[in-house]
Protein backbone atom coordinates (compact mmCIF):
# COMPACT_ATOMS: atom_id res chain seq x y z
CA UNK A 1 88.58 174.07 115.23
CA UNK A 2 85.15 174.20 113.92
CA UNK A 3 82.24 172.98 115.50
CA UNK A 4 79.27 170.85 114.07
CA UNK A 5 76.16 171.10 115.84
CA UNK A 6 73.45 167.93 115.40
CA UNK A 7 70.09 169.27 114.03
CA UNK A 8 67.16 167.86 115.76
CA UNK A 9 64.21 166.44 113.55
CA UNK A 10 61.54 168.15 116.24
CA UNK A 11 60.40 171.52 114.90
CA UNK A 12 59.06 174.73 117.00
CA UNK A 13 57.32 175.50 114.22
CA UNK A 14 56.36 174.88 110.73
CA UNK A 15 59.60 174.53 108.65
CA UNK A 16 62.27 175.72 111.66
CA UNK A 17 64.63 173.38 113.14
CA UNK A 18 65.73 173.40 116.54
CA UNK A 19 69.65 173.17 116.83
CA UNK A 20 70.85 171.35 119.59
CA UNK A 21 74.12 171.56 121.19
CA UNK A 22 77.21 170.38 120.03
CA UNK A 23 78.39 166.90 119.61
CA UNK A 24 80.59 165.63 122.38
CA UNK A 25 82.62 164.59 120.45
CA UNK A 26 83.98 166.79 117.65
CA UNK A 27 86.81 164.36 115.81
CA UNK A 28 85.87 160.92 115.18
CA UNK A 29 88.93 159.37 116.34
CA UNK A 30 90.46 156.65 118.62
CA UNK A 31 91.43 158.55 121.80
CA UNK A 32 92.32 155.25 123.71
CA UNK A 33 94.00 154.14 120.81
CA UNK A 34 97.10 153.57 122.95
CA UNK A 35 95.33 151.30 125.16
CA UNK A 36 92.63 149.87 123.33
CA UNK A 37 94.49 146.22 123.37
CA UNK A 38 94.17 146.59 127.46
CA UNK A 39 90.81 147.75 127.50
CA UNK A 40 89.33 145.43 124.99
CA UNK A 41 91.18 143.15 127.31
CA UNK A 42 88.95 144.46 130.31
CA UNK A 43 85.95 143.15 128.75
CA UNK A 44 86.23 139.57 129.25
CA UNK A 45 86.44 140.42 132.97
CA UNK A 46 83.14 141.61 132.37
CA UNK A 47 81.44 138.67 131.04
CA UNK A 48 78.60 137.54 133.66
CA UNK A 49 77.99 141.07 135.33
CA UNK A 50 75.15 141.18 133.51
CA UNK A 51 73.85 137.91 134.00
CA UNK A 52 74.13 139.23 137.68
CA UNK A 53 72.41 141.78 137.74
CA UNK A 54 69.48 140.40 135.64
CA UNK A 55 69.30 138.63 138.90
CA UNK A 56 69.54 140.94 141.25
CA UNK A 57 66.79 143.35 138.97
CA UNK A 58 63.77 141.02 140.44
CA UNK A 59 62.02 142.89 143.17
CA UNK A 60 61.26 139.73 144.67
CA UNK A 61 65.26 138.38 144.52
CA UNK A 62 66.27 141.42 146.09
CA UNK A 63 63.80 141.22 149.30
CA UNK A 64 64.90 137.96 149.60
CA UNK A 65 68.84 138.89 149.29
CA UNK A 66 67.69 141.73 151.82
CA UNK A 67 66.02 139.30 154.44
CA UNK A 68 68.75 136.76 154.23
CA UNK A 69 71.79 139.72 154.92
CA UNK A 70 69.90 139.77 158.15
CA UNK A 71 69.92 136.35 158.81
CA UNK A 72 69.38 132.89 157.67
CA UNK A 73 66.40 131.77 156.56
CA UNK A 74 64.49 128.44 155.89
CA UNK A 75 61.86 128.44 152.35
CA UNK A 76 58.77 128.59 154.78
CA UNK A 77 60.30 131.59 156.90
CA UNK A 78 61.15 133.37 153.80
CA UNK A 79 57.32 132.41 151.79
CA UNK A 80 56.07 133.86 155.41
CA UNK A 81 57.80 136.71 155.28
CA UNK A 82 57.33 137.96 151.69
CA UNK A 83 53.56 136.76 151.24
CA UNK A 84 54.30 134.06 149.03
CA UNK A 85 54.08 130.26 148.41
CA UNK A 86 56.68 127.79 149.46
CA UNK A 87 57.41 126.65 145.73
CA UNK A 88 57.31 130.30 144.51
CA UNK A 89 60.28 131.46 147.30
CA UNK A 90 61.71 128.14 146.01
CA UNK A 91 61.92 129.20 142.62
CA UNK A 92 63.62 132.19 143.01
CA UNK A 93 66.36 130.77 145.41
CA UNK A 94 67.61 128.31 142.14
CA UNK A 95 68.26 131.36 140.18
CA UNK A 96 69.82 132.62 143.31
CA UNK A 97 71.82 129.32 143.97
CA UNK A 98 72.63 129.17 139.94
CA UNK A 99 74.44 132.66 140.48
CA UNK A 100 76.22 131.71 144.10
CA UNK A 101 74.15 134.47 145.46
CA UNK A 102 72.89 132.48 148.11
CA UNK A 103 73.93 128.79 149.59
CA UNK A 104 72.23 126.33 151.44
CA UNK A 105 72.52 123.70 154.57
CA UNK A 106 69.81 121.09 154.95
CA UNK A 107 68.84 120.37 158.91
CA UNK A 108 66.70 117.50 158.45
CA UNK A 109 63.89 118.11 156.46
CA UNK A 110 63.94 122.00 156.48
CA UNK A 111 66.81 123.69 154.19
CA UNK A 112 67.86 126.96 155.26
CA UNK A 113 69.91 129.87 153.27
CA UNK A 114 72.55 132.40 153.66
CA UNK A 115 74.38 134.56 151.60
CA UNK A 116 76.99 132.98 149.68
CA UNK A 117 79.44 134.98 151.11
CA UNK A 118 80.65 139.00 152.27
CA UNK A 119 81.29 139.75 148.62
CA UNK A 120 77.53 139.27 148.55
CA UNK A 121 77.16 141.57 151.69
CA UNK A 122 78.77 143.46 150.07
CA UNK A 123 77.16 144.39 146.73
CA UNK A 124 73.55 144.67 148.91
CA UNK A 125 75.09 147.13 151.61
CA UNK A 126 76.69 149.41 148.90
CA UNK A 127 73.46 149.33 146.92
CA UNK A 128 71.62 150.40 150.15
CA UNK A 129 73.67 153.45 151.07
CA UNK A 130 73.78 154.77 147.74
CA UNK A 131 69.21 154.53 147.97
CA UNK A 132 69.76 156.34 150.79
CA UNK A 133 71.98 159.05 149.55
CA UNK A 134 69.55 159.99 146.68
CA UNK A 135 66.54 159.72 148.78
């Protein structure tokens, strides 16, 4: 079976081309062709995951998801703890709310959030021990 190797358009010097290594993948055909109606299938399962985790890519979401695994937390605690104004902490806990992240119970005039559930837990644990493992 013959290679093919990709030529790279950077140059080491005038007029010679650098040759990279080979392509990956050396016959441009269907390998999951047997399973390609399951797979394709998969994807809808998918749909959302990334709305999630636009979510969950705001530094500020996060700290907030962090503070409330701990425990639960009115607006004014959480604007306390992170430095931030009342409607600002607000703001962020709709898109949280939007995305059952987080839930609320009003006591009075003060409403205070939790995580919408383990699953929740769950996904900020697991994203915590694998930071630590790299660090």
């Amino acid at each position: 079976m013959a290679q093919s190797f990709a030529v790279s358009s950077r140059f080491n010097t005038p007029g010679e081309a650098v040759v990279s290594e080979p392509d990956l993948c050396g016959v441009y055909s269907l390998s999951c062709a047997g399973s390609e109606v399951e797979l394709r299938a998969k994807l809808d399962e998918a749909a959302g995951l990334s709305e999630l985790f636009r979510v969950l890519a705001d530094e500020t979401r996060t700290r907030i998801l962090y503070l409330l695994s701990e425990q639960e937390l009115c607006v004014c605690d959480l604007a306390h703890l992170l430095d931030m104004t009342a409607p600002a902490v607000s703001h962020h806990l709709r898109l949280l709310r939007m995305t059952r992240l987080v839930r609320s119970r009003r006591e009075g005039k003060q409403v205070f959030y939790t995580l919408n559930d383990e699953h929740v837990l769950t996904i900020i644990r697991t994203a915590q021990e694998h930071y630590q493992e790299e660090s």
